[in-house]
Protein backbone atom coordinates (compact mmCIF):
# COMPACT_ATOMS: atom_id res chain seq x y z
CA UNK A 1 0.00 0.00 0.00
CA UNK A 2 1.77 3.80 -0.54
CA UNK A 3 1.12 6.48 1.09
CA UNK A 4 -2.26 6.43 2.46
CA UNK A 5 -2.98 10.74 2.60
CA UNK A 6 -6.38 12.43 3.06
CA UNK A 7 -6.62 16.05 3.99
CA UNK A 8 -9.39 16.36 6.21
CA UNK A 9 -11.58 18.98 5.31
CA UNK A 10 -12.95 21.76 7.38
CA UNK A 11 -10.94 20.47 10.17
CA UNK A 12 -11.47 23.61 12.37
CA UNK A 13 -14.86 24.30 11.34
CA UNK A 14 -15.82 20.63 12.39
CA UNK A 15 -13.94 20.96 16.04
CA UNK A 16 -15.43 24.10 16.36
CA UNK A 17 -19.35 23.00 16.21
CA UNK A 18 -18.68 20.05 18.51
CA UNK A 19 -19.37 20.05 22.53
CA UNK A 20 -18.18 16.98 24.00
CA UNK A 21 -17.24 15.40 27.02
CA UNK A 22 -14.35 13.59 27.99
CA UNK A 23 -16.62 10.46 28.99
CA UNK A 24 -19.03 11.14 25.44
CA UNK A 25 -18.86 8.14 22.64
CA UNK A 26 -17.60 9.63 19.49
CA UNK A 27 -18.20 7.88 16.13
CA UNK A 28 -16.68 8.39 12.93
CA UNK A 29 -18.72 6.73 10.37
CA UNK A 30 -15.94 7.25 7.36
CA UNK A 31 -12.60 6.85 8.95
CA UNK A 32 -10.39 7.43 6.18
CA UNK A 33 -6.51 7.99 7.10
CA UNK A 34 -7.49 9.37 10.83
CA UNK A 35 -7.45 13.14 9.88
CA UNK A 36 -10.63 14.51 11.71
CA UNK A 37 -10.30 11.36 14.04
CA UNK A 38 -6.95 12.89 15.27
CA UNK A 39 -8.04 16.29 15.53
CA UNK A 40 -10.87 15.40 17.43
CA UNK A 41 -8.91 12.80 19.97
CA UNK A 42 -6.63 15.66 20.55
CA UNK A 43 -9.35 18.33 21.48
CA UNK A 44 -11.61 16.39 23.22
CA UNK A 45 -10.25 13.07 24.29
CA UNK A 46 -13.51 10.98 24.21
CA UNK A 47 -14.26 8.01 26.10
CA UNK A 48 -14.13 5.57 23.18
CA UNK A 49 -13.98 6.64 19.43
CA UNK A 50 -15.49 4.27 16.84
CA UNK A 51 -13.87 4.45 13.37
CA UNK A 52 -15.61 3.03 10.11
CA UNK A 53 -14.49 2.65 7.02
CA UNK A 54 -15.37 0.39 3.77
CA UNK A 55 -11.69 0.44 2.65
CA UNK A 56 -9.24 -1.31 4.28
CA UNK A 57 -6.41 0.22 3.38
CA UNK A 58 -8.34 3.33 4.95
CA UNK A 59 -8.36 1.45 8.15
CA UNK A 60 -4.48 0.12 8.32
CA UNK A 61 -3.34 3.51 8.07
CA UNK A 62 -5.62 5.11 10.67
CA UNK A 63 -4.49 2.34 12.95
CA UNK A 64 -0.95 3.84 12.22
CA UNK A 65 -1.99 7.35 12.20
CA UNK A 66 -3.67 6.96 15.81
CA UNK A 67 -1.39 4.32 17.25
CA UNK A 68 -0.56 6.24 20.24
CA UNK A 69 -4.09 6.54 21.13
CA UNK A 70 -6.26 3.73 23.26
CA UNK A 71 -9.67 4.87 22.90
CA UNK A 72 -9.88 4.16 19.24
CA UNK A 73 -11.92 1.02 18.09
CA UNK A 74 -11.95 0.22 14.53
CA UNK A 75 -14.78 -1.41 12.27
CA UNK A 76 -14.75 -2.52 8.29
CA UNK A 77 -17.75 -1.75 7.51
CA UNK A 78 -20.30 0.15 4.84
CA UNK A 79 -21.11 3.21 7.37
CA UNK A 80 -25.09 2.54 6.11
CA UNK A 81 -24.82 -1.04 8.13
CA UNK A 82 -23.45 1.04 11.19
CA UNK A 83 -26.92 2.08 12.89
CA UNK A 84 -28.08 -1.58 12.66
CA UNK A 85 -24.61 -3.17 14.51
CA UNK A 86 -24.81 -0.46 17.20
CA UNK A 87 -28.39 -0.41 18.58
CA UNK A 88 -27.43 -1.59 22.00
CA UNK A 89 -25.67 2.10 22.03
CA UNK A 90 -28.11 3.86 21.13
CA UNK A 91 -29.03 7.46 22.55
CA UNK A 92 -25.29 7.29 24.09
CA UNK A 93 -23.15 9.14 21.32
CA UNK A 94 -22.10 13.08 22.23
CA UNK A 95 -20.87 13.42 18.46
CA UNK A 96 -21.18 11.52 15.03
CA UNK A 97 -19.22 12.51 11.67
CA UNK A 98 -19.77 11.76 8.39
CA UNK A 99 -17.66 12.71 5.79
CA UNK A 100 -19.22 11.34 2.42
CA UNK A 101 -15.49 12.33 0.32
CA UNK A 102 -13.57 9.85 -1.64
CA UNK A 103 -10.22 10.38 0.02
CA UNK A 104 -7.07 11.93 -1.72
CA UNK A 105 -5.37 8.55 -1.64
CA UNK A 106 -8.34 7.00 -3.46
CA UNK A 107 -8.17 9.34 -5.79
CA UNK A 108 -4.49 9.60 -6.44
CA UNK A 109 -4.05 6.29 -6.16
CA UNK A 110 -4.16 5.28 -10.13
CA UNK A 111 -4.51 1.59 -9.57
CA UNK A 112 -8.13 2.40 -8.04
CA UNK A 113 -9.54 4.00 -10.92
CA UNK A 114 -11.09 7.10 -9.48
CA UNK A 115 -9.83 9.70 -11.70
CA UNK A 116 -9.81 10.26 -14.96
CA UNK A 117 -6.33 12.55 -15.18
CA UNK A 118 -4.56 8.73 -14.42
CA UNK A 119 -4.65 5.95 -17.14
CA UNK A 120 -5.88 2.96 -14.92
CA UNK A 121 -8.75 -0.36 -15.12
CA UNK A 122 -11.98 0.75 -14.74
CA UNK A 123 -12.40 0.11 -10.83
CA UNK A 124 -13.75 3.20 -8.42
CA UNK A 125 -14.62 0.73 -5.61
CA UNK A 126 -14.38 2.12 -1.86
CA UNK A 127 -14.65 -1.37 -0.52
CA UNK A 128 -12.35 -4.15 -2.88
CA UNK A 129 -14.16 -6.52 -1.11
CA UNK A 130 -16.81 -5.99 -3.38
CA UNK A 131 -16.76 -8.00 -6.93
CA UNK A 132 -19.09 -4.83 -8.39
CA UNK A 133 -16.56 -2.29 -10.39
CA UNK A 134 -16.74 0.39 -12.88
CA UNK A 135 -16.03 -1.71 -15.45
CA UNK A 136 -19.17 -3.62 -15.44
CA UNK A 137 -21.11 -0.50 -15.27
CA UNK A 138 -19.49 0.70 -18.49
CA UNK A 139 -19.63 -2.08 -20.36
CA UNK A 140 -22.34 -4.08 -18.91
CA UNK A 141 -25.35 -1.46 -18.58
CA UNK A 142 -27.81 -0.79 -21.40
CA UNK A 143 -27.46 2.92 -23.24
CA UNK A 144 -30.79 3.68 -21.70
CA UNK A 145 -29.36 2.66 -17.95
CA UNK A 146 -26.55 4.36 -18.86
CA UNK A 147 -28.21 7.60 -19.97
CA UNK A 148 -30.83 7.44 -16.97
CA UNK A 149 -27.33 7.62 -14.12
CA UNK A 150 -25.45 10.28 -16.14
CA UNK A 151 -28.17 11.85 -15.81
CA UNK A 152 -29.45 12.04 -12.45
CA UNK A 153 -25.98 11.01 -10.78
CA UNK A 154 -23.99 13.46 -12.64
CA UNK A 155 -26.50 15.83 -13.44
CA UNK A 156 -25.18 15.93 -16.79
CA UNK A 157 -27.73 17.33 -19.63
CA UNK A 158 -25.60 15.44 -22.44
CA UNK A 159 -26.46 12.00 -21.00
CA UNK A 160 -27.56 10.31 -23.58
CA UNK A 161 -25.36 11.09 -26.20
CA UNK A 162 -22.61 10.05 -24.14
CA UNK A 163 -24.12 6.87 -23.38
CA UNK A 164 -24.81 6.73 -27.01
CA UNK A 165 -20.84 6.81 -27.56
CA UNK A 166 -19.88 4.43 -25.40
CA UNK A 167 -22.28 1.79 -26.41
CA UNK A 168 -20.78 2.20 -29.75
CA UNK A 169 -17.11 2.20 -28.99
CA UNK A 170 -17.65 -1.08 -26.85
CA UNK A 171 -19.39 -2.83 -29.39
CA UNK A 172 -15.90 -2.87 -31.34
CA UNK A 173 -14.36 -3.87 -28.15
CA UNK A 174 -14.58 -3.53 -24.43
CA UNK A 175 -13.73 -0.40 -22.78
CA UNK A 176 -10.93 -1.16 -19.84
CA UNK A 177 -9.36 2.35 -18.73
CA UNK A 178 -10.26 5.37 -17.33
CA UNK A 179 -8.33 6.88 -20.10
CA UNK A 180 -10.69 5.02 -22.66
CA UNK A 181 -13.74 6.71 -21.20
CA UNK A 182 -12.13 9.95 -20.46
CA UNK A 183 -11.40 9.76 -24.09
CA UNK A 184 -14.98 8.55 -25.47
CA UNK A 185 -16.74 11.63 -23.37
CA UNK A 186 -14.44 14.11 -24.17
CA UNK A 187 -15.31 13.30 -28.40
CA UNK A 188 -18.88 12.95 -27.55
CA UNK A 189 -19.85 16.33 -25.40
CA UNK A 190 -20.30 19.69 -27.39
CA UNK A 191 -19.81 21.54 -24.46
CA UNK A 192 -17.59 21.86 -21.32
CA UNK A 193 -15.18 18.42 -21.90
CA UNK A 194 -13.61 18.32 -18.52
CA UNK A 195 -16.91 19.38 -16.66
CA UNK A 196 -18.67 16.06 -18.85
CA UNK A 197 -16.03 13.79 -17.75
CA UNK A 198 -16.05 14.75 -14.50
CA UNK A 199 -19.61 14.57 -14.03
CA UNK A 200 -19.70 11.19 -15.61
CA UNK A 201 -16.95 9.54 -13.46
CA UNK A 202 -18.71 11.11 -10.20
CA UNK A 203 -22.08 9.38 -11.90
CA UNK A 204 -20.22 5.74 -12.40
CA UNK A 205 -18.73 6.25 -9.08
CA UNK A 206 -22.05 6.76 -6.73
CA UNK A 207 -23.62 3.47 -8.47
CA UNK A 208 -20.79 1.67 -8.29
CA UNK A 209 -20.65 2.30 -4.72
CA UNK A 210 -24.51 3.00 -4.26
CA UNK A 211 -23.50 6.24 -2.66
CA UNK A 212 -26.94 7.91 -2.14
CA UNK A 213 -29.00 4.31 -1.69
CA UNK A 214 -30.96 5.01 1.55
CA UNK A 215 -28.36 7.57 2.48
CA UNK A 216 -31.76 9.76 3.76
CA UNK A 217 -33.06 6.31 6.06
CA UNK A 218 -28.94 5.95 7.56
CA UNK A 219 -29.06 9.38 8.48
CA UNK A 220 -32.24 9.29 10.42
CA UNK A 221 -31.43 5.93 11.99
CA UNK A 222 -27.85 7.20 12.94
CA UNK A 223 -29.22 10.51 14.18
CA UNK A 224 -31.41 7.92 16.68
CA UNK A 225 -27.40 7.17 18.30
CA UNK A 226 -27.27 10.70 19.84
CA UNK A 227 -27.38 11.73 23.14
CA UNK A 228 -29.58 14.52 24.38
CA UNK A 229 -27.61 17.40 22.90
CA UNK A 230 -25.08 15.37 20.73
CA UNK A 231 -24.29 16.49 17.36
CA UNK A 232 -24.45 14.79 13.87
CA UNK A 233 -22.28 16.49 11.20
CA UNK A 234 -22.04 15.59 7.61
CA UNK A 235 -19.80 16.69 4.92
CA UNK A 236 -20.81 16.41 1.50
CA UNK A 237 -19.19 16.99 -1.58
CA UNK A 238 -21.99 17.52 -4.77
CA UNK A 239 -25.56 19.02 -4.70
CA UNK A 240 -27.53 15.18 -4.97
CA UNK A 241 -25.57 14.40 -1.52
CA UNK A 242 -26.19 17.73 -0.05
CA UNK A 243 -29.46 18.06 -1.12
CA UNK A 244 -30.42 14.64 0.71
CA UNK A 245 -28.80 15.86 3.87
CA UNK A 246 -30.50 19.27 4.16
CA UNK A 247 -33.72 18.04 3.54
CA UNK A 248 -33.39 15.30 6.72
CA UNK A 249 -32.56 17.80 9.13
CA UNK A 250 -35.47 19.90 7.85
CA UNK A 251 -37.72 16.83 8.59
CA UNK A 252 -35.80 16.22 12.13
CA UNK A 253 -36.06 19.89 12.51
CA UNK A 254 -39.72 20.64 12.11
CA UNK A 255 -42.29 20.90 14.83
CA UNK A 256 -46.23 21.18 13.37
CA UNK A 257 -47.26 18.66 10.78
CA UNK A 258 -50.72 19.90 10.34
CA UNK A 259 -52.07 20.52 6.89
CA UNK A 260 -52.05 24.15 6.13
CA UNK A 261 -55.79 24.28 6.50
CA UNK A 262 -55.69 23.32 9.90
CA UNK A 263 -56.73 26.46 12.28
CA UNK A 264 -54.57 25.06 15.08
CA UNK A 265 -51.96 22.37 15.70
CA UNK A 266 -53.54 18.64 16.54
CA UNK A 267 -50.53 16.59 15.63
CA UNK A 268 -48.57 17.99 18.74
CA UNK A 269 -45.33 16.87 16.71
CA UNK A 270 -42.17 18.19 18.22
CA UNK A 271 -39.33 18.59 16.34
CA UNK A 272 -36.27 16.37 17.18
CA UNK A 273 -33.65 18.44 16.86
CA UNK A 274 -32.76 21.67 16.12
CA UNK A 275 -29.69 23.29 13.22
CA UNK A 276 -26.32 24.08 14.50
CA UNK A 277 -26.07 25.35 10.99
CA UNK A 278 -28.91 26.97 9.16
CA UNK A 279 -26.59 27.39 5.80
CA UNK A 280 -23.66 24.54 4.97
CA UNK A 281 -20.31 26.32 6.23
CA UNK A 282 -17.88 26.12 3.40
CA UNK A 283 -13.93 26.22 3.23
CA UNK A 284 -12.50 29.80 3.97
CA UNK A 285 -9.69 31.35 1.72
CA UNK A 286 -6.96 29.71 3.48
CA UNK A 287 -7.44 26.16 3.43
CA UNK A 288 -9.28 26.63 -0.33
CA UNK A 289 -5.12 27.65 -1.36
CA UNK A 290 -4.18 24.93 1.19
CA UNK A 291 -6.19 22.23 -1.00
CA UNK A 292 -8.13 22.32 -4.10
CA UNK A 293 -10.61 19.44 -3.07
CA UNK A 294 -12.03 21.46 -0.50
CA UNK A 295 -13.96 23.70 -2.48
CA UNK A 296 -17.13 21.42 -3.27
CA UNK A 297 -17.02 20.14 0.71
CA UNK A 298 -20.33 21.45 2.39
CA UNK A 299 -20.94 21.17 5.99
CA UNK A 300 -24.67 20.60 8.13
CA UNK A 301 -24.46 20.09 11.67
CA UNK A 302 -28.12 19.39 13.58
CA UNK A 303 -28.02 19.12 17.50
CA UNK A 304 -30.82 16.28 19.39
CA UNK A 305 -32.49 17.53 21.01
């Protein structure tokens, strides 16, 4: 394994909006190399901190990233599967992060197939446990399938004739490389090339890795592991990930359910927590010079109330 390096972004805006105790649960439900996890340790030295991450070669180098602290309990896991394997703690955590990024090792790392700037097999799996890769996306899925997640996963209004393309290419011979596709996009789009390949990599990636599949039901049922006044904060880094997250803590955040019509409240629904952040907070100046990656990274903190 090299290097294993992820920056960890909006490191003092995510130590800033916690309040824990030195006897508080922490849980880190996407580990990655230990950034935040370290950060956090330092500042508030919690009674145990759970770490979670799909990739293994996440975990091996948080384990050497945090070796000289004892607290730290480590889990290979999809974060999603987290709420179920920790009911017997539930209502005990003082702070929970999420940070939904593909980490700069992942994408650096050529022989994982996350970016297209890096001539490598078609892979983009978090977890390599999984048999599931790009590959079989791209050369397995109809054009309409195709079309339908370049669409809505990449938000990408040139969909189908870029499915269109590929289709064609691979019916002289399978497409293998990230270089390939990069390659069959860039020829197909009339617009912005880079923006279309980007967008259709970050589409291939979230159904490879089913990145927003219940993402809305984990964050309600992880929400469930806070203490009375414990925090949940979530980093996202696109729109279709944000948009999820904003509109849960709107639902955990609302009091009267009543229909409009209704001349007074009968549902007596009280809302179950309140924002810590009414807008996402967003990298400052500094850290955006610092690193590149950090200017798509959105963050929404909600307290339990």
């Amino acid at each position: 394994m090299q290097n294993f390096s992820h920056v960890p972004v909006l490191k003092t805006e995510v130590l800033e909006n916690f309040q824990l105790n030195n006897d508080d649960l922490f849980l880190d439900c996407t580990l990655g190399g230990g950034g935040h996890a370290k950060a956090i340790i330092e500042r508030f030295n919690p009674r145990i901190y759970i770490g979670v991450d799909q990739d293994k070669e996440a975990i091996e180098a948080a384990k050497k990233n945090l070796k000289n602290f004892k607290t730290v309990q480590y889990e290979h896991s999809n974060f999603k599967e987290i709420p179920k394997k920790l009911l017997d703690k539930k209502g005990l955590f003082g702070g929970i992060l999420v940070d939904l990024g593909v980490s700069s090792y992942q994408i650096d790392n050529s022989e994982r197939g996350f970016s297209f700037n890096k001539d490598a097999k078609l892979d983009m799996r978090m977890n390599q446990d999984n048999e599931f890769t790009a590959w079989a996306v791209v050369n397995g899925y109809s054009e309409k399938t195709l079309a339908d997640i370049i669409y809505k996963y990449g938000e990408e209004r040139e969909s189908r004739r870029i499915a269109s393309a590929i289709v064609k290419r691979r019916e002289k011979s399978t497409i293998d490389t990230t270089l390939q596709l990069q390659q069959i996009v860039s020829a197909a789009v009339k617009g912005d090339k880079k923006k279309a390949v980007q967008k259709v990599f970050q589409a291939i990636r979230i159904e490879v890795n089913s990145e927003l599949d219940e993402l809305d039901v984990f964050i309600k049922q992880v929400f469930e592991l806070l203490r009375h006044g414990g925090r949940l904060a979530i980093i996202s880094f696109h729109s279709l990930e944000d948009r999820i997250v904003k509109n849960v803590f709107q639902e955990l955040t609302r009091g009267c359910i009543c229909p409009p019509s209704f001349p007074q409240c009968v549902c007596n629904h009280k809302p179950e927590g309140k924002l810590v952040t009414k807008k996402p907070i967003i990298a400052g100046q500094q850290e955006l010079e610092l690193n590149s990656r950090s200017s798509s990274a959105k963050l929404r903190i909600i307290e339990k109330l």
